[in-house]
C-alpha atoms as a PDB file:
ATOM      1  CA  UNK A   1      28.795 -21.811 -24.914  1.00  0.00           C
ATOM      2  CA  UNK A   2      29.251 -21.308 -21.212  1.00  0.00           C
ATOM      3  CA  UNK A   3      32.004 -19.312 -20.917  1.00  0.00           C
ATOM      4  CA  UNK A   4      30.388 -17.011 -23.932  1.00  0.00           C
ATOM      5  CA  UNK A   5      27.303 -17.089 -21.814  1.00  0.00           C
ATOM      6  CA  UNK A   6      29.357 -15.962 -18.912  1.00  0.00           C
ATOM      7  CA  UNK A   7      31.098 -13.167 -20.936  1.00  0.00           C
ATOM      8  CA  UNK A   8      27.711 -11.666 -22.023  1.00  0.00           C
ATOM      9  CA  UNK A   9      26.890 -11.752 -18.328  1.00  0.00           C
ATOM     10  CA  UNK A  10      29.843 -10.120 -17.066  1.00  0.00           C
ATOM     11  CA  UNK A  11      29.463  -7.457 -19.920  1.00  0.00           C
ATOM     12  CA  UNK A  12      25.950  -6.695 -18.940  1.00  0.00           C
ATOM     13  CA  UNK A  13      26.431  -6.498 -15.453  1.00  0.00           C
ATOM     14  CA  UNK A  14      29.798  -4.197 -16.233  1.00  0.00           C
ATOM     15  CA  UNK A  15      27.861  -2.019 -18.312  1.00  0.00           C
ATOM     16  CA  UNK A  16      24.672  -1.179 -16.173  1.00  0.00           C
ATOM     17  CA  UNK A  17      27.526  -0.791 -12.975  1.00  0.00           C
ATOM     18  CA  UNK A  18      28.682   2.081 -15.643  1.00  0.00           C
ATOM     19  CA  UNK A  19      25.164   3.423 -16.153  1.00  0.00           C
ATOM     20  CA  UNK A  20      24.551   3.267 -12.555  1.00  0.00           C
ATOM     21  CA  UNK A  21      27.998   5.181 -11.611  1.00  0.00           C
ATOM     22  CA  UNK A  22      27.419   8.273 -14.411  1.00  0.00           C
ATOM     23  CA  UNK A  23      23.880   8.708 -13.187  1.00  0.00           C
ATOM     24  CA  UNK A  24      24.905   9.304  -9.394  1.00  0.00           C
ATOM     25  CA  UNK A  25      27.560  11.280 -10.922  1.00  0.00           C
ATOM     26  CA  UNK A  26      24.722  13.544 -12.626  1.00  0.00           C
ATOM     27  CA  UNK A  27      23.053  13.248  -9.611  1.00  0.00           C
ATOM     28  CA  UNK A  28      25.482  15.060  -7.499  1.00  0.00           C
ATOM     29  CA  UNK A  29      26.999  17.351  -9.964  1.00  0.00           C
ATOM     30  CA  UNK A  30      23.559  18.794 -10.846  1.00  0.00           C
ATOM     31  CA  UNK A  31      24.170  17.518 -14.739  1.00  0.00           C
ATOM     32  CA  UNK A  32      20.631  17.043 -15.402  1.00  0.00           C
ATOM     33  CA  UNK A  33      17.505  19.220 -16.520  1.00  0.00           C
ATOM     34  CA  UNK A  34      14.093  19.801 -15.445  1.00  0.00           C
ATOM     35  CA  UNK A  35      11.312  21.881 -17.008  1.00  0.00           C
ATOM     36  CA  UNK A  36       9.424  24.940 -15.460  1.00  0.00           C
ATOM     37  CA  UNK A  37       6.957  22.673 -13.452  1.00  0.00           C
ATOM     38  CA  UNK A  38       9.978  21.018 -11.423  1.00  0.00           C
ATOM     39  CA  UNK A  39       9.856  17.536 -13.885  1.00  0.00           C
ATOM     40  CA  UNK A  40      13.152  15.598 -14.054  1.00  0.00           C
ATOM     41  CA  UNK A  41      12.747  13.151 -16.439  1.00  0.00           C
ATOM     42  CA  UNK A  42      15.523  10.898 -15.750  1.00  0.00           C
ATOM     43  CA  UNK A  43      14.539  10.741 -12.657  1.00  0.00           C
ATOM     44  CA  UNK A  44      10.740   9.519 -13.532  1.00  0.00           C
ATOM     45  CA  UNK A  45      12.292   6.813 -15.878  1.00  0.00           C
ATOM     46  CA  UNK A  46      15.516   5.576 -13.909  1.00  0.00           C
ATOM     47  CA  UNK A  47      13.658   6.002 -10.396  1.00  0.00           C
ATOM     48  CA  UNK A  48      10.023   6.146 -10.077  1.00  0.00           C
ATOM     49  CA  UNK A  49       8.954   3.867 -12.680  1.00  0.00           C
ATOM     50  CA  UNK A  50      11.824   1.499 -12.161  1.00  0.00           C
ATOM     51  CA  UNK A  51      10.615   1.569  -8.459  1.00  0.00           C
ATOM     52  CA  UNK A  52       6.731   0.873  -9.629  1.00  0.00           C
ATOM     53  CA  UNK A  53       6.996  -1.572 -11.748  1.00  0.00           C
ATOM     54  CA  UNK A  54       7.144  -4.715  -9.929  1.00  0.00           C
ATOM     55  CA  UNK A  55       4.098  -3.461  -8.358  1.00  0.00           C
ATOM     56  CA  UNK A  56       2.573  -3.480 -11.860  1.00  0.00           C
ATOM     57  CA  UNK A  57       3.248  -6.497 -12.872  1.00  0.00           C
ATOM     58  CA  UNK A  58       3.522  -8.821 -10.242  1.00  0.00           C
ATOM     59  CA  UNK A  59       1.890  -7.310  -7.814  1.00  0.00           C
ATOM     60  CA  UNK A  60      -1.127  -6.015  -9.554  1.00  0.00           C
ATOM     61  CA  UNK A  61      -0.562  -7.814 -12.910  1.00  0.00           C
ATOM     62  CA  UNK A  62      -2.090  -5.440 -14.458  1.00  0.00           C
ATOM     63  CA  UNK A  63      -3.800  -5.478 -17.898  1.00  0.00           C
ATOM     64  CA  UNK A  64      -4.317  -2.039 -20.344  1.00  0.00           C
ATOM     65  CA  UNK A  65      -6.589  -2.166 -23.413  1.00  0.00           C
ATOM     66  CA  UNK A  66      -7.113   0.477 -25.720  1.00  0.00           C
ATOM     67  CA  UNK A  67      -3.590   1.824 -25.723  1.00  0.00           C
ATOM     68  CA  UNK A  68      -3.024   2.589 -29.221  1.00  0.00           C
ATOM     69  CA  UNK A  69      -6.205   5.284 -28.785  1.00  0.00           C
ATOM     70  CA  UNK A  70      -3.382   7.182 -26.660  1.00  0.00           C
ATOM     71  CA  UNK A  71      -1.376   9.426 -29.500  1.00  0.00           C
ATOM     72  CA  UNK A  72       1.871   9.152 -30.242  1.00  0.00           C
ATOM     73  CA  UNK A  73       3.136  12.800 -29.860  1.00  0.00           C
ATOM     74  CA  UNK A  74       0.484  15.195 -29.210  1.00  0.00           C
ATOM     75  CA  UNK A  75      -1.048  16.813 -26.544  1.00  0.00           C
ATOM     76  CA  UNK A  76      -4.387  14.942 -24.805  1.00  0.00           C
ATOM     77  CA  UNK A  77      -6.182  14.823 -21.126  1.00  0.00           C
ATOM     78  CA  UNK A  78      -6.774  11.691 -20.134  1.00  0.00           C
ATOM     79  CA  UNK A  79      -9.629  11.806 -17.730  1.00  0.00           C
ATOM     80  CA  UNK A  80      -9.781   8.588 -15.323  1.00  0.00           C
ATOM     81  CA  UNK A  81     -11.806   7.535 -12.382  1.00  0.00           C
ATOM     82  CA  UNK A  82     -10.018   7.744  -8.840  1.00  0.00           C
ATOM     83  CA  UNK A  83     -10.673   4.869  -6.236  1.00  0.00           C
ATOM     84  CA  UNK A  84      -8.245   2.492  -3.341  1.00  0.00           C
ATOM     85  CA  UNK A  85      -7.993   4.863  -0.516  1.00  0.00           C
ATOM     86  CA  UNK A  86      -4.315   5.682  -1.383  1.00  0.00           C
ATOM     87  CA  UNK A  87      -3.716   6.759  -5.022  1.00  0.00           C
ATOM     88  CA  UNK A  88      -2.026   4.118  -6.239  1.00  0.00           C
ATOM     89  CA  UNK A  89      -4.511   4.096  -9.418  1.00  0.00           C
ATOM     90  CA  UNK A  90      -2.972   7.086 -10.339  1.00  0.00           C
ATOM     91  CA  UNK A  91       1.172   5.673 -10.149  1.00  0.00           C
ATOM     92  CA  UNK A  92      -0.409   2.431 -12.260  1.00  0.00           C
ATOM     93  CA  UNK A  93      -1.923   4.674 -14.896  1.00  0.00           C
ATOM     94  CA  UNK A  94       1.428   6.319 -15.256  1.00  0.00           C
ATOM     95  CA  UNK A  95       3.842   3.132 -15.510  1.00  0.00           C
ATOM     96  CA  UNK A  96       1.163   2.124 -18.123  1.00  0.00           C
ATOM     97  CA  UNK A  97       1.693   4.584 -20.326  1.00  0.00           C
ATOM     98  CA  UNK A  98       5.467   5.321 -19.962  1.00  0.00           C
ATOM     99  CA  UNK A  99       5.491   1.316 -20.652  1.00  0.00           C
ATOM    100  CA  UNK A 100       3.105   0.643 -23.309  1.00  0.00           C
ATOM    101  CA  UNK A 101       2.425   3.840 -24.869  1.00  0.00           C
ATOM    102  CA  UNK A 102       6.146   5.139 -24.662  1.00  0.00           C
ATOM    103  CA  UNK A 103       4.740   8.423 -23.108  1.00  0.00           C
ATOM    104  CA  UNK A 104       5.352  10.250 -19.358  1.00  0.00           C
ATOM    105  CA  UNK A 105       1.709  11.420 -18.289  1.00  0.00           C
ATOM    106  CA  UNK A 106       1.669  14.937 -16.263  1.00  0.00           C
ATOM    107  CA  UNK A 107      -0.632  14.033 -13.281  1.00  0.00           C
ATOM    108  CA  UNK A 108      -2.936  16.758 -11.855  1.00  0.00           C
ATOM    109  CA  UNK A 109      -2.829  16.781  -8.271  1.00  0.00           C
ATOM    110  CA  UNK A 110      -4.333  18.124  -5.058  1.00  0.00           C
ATOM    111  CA  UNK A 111      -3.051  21.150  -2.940  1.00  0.00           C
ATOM    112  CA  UNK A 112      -2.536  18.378  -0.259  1.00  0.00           C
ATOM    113  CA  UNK A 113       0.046  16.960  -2.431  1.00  0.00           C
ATOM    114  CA  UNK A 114       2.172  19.721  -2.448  1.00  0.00           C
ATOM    115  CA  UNK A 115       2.228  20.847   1.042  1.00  0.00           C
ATOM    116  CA  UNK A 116       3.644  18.067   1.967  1.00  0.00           C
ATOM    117  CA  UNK A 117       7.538  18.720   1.981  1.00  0.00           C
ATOM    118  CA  UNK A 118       8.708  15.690   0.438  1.00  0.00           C
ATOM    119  CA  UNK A 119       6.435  13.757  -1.042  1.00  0.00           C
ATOM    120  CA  UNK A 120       5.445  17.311  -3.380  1.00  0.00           C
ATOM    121  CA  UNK A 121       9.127  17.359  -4.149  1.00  0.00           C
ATOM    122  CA  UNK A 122       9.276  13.727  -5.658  1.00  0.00           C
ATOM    123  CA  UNK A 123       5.644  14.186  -7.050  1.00  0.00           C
ATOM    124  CA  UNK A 124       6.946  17.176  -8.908  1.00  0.00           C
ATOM    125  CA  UNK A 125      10.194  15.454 -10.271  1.00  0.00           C
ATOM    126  CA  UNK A 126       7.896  12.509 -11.200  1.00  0.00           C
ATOM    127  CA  UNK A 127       5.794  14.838 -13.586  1.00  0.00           C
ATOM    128  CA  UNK A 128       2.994  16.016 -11.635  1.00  0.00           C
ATOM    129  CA  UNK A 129       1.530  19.155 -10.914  1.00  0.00           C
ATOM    130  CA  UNK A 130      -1.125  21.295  -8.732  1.00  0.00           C
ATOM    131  CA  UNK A 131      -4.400  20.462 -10.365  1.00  0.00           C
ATOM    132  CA  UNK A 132      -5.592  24.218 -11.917  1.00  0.00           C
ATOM    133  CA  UNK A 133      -6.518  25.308 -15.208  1.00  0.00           C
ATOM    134  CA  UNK A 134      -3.503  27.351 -15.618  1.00  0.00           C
ATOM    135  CA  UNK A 135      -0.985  24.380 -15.588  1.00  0.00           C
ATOM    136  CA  UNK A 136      -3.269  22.146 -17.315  1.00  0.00           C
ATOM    137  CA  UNK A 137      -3.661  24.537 -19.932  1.00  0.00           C
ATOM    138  CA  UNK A 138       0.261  25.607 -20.343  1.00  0.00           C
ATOM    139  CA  UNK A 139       0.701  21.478 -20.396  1.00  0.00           C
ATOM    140  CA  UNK A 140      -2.062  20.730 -23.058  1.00  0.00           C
ATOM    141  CA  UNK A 141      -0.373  23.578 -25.584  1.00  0.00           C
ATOM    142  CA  UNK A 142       3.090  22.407 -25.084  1.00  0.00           C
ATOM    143  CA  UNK A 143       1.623  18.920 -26.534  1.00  0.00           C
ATOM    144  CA  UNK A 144       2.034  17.048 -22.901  1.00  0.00           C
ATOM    145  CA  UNK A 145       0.051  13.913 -21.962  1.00  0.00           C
ATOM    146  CA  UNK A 146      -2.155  15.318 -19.018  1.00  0.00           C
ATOM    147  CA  UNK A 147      -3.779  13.287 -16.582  1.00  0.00           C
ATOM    148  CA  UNK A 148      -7.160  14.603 -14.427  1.00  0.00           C
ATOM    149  CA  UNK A 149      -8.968  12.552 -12.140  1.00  0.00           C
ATOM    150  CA  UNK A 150     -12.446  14.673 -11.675  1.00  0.00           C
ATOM    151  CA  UNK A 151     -13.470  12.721  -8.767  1.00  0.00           C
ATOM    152  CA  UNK A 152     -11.075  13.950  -6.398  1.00  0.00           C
ATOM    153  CA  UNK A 153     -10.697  12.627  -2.753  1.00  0.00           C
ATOM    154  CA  UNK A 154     -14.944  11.702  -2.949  1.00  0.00           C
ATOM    155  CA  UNK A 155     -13.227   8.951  -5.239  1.00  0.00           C
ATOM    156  CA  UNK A 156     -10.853   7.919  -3.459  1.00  0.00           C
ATOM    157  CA  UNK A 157     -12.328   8.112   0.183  1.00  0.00           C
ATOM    158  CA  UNK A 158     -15.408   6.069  -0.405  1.00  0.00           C
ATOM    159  CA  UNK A 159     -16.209   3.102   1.044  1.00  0.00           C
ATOM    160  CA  UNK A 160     -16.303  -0.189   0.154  1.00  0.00           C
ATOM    161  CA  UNK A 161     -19.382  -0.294  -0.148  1.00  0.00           C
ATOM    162  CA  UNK A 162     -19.855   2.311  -2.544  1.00  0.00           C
ATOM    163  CA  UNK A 163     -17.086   0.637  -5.258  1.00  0.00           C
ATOM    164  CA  UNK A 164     -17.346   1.314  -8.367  1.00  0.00           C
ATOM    165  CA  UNK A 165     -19.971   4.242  -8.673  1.00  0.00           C
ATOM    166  CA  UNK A 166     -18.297   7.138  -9.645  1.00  0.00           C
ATOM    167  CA  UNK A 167     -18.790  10.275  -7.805  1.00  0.00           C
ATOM    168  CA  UNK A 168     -19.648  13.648  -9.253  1.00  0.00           C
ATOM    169  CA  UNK A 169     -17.107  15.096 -11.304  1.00  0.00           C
ATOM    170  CA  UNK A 170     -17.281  18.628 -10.378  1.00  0.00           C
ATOM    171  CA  UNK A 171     -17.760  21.692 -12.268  1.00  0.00           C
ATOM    172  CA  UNK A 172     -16.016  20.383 -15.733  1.00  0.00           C
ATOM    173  CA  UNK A 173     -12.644  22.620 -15.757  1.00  0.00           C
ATOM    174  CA  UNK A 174     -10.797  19.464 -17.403  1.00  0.00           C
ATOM    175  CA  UNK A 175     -13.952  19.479 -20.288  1.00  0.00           C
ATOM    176  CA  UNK A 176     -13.002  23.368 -20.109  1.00  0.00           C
ATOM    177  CA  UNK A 177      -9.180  23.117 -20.338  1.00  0.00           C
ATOM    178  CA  UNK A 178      -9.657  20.682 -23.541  1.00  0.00           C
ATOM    179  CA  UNK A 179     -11.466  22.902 -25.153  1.00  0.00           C
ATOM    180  CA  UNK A 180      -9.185  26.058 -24.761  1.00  0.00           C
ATOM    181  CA  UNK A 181      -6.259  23.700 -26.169  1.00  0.00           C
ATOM    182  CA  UNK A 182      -7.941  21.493 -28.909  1.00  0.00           C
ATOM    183  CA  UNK A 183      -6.510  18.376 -27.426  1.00  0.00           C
ATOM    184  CA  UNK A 184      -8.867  14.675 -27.062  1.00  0.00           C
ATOM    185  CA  UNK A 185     -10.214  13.581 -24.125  1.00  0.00           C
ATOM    186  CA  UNK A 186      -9.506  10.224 -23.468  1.00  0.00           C
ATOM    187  CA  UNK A 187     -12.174   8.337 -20.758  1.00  0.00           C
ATOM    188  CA  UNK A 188      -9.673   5.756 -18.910  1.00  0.00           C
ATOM    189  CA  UNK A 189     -11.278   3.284 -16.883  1.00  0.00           C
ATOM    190  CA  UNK A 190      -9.676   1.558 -14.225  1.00  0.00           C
ATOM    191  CA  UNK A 191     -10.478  -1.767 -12.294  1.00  0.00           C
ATOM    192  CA  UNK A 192      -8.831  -3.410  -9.439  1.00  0.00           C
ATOM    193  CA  UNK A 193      -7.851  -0.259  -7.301  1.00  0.00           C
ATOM    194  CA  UNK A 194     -11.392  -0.195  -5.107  1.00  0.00           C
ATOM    195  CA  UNK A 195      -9.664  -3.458  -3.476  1.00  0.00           C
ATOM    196  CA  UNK A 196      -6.224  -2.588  -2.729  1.00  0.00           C
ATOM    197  CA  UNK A 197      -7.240  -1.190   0.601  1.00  0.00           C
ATOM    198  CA  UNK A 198     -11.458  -1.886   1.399  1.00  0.00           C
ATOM    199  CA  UNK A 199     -12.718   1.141   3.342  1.00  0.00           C
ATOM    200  CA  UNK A 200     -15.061  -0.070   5.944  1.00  0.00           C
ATOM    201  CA  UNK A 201     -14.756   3.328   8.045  1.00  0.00           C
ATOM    202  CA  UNK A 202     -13.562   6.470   8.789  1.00  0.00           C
ATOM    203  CA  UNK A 203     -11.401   8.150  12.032  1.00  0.00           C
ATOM    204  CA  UNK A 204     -13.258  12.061  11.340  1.00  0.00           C
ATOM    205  CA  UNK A 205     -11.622  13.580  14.260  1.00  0.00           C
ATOM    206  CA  UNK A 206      -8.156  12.307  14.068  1.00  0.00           C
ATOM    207  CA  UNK A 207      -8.500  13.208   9.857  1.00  0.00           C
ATOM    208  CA  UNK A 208      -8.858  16.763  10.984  1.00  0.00           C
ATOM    209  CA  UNK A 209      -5.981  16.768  13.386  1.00  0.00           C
ATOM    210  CA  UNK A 210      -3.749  15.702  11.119  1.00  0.00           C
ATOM    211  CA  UNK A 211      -4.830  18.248   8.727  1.00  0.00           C
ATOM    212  CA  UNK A 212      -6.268  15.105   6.154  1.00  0.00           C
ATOM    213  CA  UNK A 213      -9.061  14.855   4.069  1.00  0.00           C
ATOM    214  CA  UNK A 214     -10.271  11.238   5.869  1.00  0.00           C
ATOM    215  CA  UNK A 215      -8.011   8.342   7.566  1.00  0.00           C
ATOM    216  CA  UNK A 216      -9.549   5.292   6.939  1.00  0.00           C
ATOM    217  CA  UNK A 217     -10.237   2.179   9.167  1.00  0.00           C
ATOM    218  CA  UNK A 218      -9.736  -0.882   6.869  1.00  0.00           C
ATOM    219  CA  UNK A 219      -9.836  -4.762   7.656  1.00  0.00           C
ATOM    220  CA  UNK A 220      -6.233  -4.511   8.370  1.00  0.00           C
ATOM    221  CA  UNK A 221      -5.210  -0.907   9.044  1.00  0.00           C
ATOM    222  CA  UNK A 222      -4.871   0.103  11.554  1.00  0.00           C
ATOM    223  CA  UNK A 223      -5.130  -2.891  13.288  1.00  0.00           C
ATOM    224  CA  UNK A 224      -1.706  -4.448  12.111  1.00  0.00           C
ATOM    225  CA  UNK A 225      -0.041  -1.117  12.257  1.00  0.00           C
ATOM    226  CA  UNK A 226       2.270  -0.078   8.975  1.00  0.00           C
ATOM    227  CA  UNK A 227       2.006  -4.389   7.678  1.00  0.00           C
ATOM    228  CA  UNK A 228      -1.691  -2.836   6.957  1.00  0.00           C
ATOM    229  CA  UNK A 229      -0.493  -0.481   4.955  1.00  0.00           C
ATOM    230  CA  UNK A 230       0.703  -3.184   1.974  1.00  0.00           C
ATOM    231  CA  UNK A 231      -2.021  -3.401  -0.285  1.00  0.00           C
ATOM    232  CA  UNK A 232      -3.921  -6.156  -1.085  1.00  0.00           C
ATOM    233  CA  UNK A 233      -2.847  -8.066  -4.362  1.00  0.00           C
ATOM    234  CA  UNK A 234      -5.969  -7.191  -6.751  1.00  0.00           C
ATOM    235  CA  UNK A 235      -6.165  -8.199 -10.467  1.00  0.00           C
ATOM    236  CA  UNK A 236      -6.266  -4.855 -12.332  1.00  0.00           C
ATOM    237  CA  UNK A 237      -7.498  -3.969 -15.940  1.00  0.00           C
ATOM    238  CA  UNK A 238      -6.912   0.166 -17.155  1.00  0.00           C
ATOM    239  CA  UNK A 239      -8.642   0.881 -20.185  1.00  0.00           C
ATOM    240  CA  UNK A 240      -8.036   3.795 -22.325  1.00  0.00           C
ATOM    241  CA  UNK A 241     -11.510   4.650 -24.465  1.00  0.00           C
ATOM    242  CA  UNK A 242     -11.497   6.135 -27.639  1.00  0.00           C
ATOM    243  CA  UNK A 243     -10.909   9.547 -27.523  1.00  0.00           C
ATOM    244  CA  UNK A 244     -13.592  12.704 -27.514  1.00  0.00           C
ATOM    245  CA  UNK A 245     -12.375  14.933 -29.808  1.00  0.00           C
ATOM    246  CA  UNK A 246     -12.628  18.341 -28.855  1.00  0.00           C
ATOM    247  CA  UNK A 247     -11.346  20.436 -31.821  1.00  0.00           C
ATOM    248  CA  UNK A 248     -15.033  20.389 -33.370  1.00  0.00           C
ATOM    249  CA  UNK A 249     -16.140  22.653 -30.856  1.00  0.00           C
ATOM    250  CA  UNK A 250     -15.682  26.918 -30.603  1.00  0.00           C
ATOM    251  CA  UNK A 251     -12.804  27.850 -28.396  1.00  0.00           C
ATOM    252  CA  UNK A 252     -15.862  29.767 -27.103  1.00  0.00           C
ATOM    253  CA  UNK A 253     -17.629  26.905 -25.841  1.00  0.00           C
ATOM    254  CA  UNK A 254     -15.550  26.657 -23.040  1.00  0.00           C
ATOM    255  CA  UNK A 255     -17.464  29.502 -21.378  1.00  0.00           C
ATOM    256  CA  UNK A 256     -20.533  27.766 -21.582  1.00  0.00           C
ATOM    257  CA  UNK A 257     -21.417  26.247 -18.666  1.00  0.00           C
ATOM    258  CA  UNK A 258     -24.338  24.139 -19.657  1.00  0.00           C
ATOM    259  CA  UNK A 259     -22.310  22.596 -23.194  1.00  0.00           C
ATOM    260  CA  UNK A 260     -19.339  22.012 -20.407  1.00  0.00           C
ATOM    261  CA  UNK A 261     -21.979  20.321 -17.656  1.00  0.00           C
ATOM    262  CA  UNK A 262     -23.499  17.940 -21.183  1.00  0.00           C
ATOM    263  CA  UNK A 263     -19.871  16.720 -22.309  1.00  0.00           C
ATOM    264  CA  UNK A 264     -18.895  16.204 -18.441  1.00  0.00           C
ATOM    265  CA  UNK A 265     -21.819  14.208 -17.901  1.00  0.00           C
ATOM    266  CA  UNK A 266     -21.268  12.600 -20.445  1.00  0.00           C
ATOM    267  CA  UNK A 267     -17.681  11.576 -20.285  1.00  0.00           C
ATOM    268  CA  UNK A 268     -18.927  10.509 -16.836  1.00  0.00           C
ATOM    269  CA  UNK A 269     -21.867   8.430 -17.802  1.00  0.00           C
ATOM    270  CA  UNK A 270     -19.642   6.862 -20.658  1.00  0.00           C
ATOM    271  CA  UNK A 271     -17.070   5.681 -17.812  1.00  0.00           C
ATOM    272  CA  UNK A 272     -19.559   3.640 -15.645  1.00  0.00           C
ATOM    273  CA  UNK A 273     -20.665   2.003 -18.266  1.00  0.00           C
ATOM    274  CA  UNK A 274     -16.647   0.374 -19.261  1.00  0.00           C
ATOM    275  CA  UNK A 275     -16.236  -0.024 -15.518  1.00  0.00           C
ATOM    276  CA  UNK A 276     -19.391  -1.920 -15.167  1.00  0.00           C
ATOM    277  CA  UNK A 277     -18.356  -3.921 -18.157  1.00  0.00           C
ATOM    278  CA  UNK A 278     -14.471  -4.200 -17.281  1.00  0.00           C
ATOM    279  CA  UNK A 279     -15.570  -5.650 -14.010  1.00  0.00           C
ATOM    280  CA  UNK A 280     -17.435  -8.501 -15.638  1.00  0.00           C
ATOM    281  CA  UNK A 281     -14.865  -8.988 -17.686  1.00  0.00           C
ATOM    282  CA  UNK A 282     -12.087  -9.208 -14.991  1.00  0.00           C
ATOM    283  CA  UNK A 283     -14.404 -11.543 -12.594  1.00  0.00           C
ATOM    284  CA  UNK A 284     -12.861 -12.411  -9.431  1.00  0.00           C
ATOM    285  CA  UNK A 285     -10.653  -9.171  -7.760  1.00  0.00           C
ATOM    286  CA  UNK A 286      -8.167 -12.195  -6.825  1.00  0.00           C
ATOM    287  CA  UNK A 287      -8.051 -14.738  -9.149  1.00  0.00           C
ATOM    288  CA  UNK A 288      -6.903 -17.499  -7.637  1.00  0.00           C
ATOM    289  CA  UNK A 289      -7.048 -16.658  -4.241  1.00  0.00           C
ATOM    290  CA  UNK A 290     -10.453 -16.023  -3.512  1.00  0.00           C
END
């Protein structure tokens, strides 16, 4: 039984050397696609997510509910709060559904993002894109899993004390973008990311400097220089709500600015309430620990 045991082993470990050796050999020899927004998807599933998901689960340990009101094949906008200082929410939402729901997620992101020379390359070959209506839309009608976070950086630069309220969720152009395509909305909650990294304040002047949209001071950065930077290990649930369907309403409806600013606020009042409840549900951020 050993030596079959051993034979399995050696076969296994032969056989993922081989994987490993004809994707470097793809690598270099350019033998691989991407589509017109710059998204590789072998490298999203053999790099990126491979890279994340330790975080996920033993980091994090992170829980989903609700996954089976994701759909299968078709196009949706899954609309999710934004929170942690760095958006880590955003890379756990995706290994979530590339795990569990068997689906890459197109993730809308800021200009910042992109102007950033390298990490806009990877964040492009990972699937994401600048956040405007004109990719969302072109993503929606090609039946792609889009992700929005409406909060923007007033999500994800608040302080600690200010956890778990969501901010405003701007003028609705994800509410608008559903409509034009006929896709669901899907609320996705997420709990566990406001205490990764606890904002207790703010460096204004050095944030402009450097061109960014805050640097925060936290209890350890950046007091214990880049060891501050490893986030702290939260419990985390994501929950994906059931979806708002969007195909009962007039393509024309997406002009209107007062039915967009009623489903918005609506999606957004919906939200609070699952992250008020999620967070009684989850109890202590670290189980355990604290």
């Amino acid at each position: 039984m050993r030596e079959q045991g051993d034979r399995e082993t050696g076969r296994d470990t032969s056989e993922a050397l081989a994987e490993l050796l004809a994707f470097l050999r793809r690598r270099i020899t350019g033998d691989y696609e991407i589509d017109e927004f710059g998204f590789d998807p072998e490298f999203h599933d053999r790099v990126l997510i491979e890279l994340l998901r330790p975080l996920y689960r033993h980091w994090f340990r992170v829980e989903t509910i609700g996954m089976t009101n994701v759909p299968a094949d078709s196009g949706a906008l899954v609309v999710a709060n934004h929170s942690g200082t760095l958006p880590l929410d955003a890379l756990m939402m995706q290994v979530a559904l590339h795990d569990e729901a068997g689906r890459p997620v197109r993730l809308l992101g800021a200009h910042l993002v992109y102007q950033l020379p390298v990490l806009g390359h990877l964040a492009r070959k990972g699937g994401h894109t600048l956040a405007c209506p004109e990719d969302a839309d072109r993503l929606l009608r090609k039946g792609e899993l889009v992700g929005v976070f409406p909060e923007g950086y007033k999500g994800i630069g608040k302080p600690f004390s200010e956890r778990y309220r969501l901010q405003r969720f701007g003028r609705g152009g994800f509410v608008t973008s559903a409509i034009r395509a006929g896709v669901p909305i899907i609320p996705c909650s997420i709990v566990g990311a406001e205490e990764i990294y606890p904002k207790i304040g703010d460096m204004p002047v050095l944030a402009r400097m450097l061109g960014l949209p805050y640097l925060p001071i936290t209890p350890f950065f950046p007091w214990l220089g880049l060891f501050g930077l490893v986030p702290l290990p939260s419990k985390w649930l994501i929950e994906f709500g059931e979806p708002i369907h969007t195909d009962e309403y007039d393509p024309g409806d997406a002009d209107d600015p007062a039915m967009v600013f009623e489903l918005t606020d609506h999606i957004r009042e919906t939200m609070q309430r699952r992250l008020n409840e999620l967070r009684r549900r989850r109890g202590p951020a670290f189980p355990g620990i604290l």
